[in-house]
Protein backbone atom coordinates (compact mmCIF):
# COMPACT_ATOMS: atom_id res chain seq x y z
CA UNK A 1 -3.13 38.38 -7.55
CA UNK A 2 -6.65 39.31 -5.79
CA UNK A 3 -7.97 36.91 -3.61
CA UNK A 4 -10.97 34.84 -4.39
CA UNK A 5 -14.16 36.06 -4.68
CA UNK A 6 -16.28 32.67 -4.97
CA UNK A 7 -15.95 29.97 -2.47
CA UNK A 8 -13.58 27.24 -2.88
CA UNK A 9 -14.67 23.54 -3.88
CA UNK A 10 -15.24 21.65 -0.45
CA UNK A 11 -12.21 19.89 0.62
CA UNK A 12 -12.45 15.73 0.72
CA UNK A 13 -11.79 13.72 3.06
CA UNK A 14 -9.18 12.21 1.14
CA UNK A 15 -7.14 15.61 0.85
CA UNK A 16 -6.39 15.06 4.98
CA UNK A 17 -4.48 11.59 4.22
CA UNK A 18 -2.26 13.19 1.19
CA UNK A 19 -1.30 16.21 2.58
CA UNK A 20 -1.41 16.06 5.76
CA UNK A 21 -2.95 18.30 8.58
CA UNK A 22 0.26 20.29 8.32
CA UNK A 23 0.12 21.25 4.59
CA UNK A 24 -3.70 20.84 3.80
CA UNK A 25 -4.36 24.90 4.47
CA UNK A 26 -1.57 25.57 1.97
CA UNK A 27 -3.42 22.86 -0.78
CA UNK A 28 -6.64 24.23 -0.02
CA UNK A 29 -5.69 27.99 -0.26
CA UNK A 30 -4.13 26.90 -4.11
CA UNK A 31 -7.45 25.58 -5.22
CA UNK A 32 -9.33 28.49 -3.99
CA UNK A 33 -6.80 30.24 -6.46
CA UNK A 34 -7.44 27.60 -9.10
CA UNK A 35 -10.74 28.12 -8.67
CA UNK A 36 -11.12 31.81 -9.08
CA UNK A 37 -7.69 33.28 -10.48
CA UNK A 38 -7.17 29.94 -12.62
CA UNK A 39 -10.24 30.13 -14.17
CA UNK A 40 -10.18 34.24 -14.68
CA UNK A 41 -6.84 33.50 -16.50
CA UNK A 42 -8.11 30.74 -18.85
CA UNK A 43 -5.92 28.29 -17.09
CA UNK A 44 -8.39 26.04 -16.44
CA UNK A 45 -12.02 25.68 -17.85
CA UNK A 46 -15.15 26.57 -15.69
CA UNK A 47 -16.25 23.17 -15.25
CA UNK A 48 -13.20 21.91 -13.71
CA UNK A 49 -13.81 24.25 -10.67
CA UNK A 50 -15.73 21.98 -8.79
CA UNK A 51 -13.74 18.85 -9.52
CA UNK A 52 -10.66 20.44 -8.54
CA UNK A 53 -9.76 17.61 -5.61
CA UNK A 54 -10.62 14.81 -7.43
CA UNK A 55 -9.41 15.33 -10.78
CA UNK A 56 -6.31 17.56 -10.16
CA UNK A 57 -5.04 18.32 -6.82
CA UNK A 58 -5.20 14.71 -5.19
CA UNK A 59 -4.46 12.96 -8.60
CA UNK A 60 -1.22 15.54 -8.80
CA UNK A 61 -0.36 14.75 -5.42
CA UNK A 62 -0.19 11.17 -5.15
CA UNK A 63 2.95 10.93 -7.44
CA UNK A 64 4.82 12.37 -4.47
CA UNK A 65 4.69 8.68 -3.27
CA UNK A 66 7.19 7.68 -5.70
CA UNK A 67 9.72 10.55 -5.34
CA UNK A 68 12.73 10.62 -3.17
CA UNK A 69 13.29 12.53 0.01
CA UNK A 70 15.28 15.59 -1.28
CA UNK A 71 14.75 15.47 -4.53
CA UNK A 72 15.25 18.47 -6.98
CA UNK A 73 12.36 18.08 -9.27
CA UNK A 74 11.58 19.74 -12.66
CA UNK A 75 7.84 19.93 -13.98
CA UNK A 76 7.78 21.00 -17.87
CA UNK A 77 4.93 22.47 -19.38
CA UNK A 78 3.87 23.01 -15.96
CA UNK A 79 0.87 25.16 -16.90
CA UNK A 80 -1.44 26.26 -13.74
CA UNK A 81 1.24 24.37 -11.46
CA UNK A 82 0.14 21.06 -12.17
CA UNK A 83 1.52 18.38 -11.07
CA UNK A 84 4.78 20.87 -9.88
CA UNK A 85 3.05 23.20 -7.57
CA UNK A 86 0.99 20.30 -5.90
CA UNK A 87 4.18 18.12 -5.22
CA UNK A 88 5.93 21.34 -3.45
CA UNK A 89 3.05 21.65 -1.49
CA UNK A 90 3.06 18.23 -0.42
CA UNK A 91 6.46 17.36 0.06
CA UNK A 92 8.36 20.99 1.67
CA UNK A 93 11.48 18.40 1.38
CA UNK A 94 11.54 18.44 -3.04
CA UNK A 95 13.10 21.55 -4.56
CA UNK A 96 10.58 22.17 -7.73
CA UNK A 97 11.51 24.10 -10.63
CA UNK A 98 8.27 24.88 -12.86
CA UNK A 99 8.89 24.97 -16.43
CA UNK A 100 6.43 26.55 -19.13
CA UNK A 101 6.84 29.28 -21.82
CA UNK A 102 3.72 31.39 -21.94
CA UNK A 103 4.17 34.71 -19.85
CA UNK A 104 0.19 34.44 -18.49
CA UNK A 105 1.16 31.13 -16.87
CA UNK A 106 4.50 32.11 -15.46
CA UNK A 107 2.62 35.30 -13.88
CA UNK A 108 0.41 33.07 -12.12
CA UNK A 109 2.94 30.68 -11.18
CA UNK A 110 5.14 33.73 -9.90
CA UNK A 111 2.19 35.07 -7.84
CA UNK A 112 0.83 31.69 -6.21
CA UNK A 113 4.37 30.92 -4.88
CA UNK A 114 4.63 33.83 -3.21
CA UNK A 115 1.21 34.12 -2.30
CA UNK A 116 1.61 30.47 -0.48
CA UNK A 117 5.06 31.48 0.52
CA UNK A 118 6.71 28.63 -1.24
CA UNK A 119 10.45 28.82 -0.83
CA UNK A 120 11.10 25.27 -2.58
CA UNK A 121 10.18 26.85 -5.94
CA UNK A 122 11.69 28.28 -8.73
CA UNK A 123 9.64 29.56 -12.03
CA UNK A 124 11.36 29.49 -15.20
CA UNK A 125 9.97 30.92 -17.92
CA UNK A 126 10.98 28.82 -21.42
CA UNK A 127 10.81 25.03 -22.96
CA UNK A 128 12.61 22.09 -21.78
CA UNK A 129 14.94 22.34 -24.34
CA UNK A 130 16.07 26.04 -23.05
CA UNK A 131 16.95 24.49 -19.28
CA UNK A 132 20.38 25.20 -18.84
CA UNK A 133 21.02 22.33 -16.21
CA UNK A 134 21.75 19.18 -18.45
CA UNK A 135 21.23 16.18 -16.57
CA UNK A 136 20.88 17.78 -13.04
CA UNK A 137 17.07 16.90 -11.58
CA UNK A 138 16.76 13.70 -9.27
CA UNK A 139 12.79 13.48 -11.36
CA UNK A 140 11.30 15.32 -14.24
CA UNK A 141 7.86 15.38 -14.02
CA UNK A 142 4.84 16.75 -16.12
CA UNK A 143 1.30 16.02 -17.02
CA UNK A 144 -0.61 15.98 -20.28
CA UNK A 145 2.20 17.81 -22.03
CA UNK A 146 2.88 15.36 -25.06
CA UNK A 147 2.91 12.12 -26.67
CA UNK A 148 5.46 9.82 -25.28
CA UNK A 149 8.33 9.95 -28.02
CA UNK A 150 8.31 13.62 -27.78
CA UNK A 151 7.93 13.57 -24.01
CA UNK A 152 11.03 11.20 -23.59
CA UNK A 153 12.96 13.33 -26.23
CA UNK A 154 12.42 16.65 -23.82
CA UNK A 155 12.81 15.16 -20.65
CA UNK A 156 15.34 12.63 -20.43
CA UNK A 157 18.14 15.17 -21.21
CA UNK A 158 16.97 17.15 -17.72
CA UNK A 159 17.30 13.89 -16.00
CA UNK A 160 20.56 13.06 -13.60
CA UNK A 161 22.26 9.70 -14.37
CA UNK A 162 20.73 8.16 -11.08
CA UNK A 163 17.35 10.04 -12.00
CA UNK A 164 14.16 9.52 -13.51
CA UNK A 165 11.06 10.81 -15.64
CA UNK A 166 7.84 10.12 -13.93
CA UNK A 167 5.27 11.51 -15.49
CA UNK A 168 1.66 11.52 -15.34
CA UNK A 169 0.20 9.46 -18.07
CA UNK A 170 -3.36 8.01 -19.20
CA UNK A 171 -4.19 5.09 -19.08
CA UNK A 172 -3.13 4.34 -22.41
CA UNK A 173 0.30 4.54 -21.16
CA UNK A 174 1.35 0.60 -21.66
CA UNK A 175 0.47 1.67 -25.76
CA UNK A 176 2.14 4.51 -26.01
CA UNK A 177 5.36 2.61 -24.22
CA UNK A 178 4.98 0.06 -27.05
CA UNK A 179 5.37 2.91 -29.85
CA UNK A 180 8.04 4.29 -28.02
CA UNK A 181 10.30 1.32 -27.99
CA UNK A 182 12.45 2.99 -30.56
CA UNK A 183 12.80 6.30 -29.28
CA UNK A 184 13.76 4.48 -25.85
CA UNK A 185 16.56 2.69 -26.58
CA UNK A 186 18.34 5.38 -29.23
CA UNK A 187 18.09 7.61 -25.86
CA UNK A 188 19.73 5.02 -23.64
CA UNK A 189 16.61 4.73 -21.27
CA UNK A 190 15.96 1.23 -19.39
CA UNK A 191 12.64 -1.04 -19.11
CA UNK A 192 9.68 1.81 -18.48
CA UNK A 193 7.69 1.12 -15.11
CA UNK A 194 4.22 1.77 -15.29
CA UNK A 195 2.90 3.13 -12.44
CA UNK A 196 -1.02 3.38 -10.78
CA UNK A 197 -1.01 5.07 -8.02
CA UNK A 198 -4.01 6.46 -5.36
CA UNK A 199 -6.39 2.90 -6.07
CA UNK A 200 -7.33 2.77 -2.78
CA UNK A 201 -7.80 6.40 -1.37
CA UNK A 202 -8.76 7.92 -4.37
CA UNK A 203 -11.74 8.46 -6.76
CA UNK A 204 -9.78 8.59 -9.55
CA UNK A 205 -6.03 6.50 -9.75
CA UNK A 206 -3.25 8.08 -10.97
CA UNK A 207 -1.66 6.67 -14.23
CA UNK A 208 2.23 7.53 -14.29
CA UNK A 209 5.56 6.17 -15.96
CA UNK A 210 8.54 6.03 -14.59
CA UNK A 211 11.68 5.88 -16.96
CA UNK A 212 15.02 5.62 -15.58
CA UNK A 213 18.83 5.35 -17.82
CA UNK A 214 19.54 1.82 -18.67
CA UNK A 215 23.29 3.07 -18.22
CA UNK A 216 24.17 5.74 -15.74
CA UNK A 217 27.47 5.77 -15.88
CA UNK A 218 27.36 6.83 -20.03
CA UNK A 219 24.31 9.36 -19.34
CA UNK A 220 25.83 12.94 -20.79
CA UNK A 221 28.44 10.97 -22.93
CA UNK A 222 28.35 12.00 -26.70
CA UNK A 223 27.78 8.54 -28.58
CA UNK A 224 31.20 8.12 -30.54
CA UNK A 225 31.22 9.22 -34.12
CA UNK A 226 30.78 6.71 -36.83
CA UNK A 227 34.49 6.43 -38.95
CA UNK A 228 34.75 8.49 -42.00
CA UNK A 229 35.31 6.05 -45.01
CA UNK A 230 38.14 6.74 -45.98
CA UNK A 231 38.99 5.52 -42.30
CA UNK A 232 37.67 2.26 -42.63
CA UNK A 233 39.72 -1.04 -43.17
CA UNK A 234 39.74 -2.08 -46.69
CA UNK A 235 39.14 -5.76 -47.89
């Protein structure tokens, strides 16, 4: 990966209190790579350049406020590294793996870990559905990847029983959990939490849902098979 050739969006003020003085070099070196290499690449479009902070990075980063200390953390469909990249950045504690199946994101991914010397990532090239490790990440997290029912149906089967998916959502969230009721309780999932996050030090909030198993201890468990019926008791 080449090194930017046209100057980075200014950093805000507001990027100082998220990161922190400790990890705002690393944030600001990935949006001078967002800004050039992420926008070579077709990974993001020219006019999000200069709204990078506002719209992305600090947006991304403020759902580190609801994840654990220590937490392994998957991001699906994770694109340009949004939200997973940010959150590793942020938080040098999470262990991120980035999923997303097209090779031209993977390569970038690939490059801006090592580039920001990131050794709390892993890149894994595939869908959600092809992650080996069943029920194994403390959060699965992802932004703008689908509709709820199909977001719940792909992530919930990553999640550990004590876990959760908190993902990045519109604000059309609360409707979307209302059309999901269904899909919710066939998957075993408890009472969604809707989450706004960055009201006061951001521009922009952050709109997330958090969706946790309404029964740990069964999370994993086939559900038992119907009886055949010739098994069942006559009248």
């Amino acid at each position: 990966m080449t090194g930017p050739t046209e100057p980075a969006p200014p950093t805000p003020e507001a990027a100082r209190g998220v990161f922190g003085s400790a990890r705002l070099p690393l944030a600001e070196q990935y949006a001078a790579l967002l800004a050039h290499e992420g926008v070579v690449r077709g990974l993001i479009g020219p006019r999000e350049a200069p709204r990078l902070w506002d719209r992305h990075l600090l947006n991304c980063a403020v759902l580190a406020e609801v994840i654990p200390a220590n937490a392994s953390v998957c991001d699906i469909g994770s694109g340009a590294g949004l939200p997973g990249l940010v959150l590793a950045i942020a938080r040098p504690d999470l262990r991120v793996t980035l999923v997303e199946p097209l090779l031209r994101r993977t390569a970038f991914l690939d490059e801006a870990v090592e580039q920001l010397g990131l050794d709390n990532v892993t890149v894994t090239r595939g869908r959600a559905e092809d992650v080996s490790e069943r029920h194994c990440f403390d959060v699965v997290t992802s932004r703008a990847v689908a509709p709820l029912e199909r977001l719940l149906r792909w992530s919930m089967p990553l999640v550990s029983p004590h876990g959760a998916l908190v993902a990045m959502k519109g604000s059309s969230v609360a409707a979307e959990v209302v059309e999901s009721g269904t899909t919710l309780r066939k998957l075993g999932c408890a009472e969604p939490e809707i989450l706004v996050l960055g009201e006061d030090s951001l521009i922009h909030s952050t709109h997330a849902l958090r969706v946790a198993w309404a029964d740990p201890s069964r999370v994993g468990l086939r559900p038992p098979r119907p009886p055949r019926p010739s098994q069942r008791r006559r009248r």
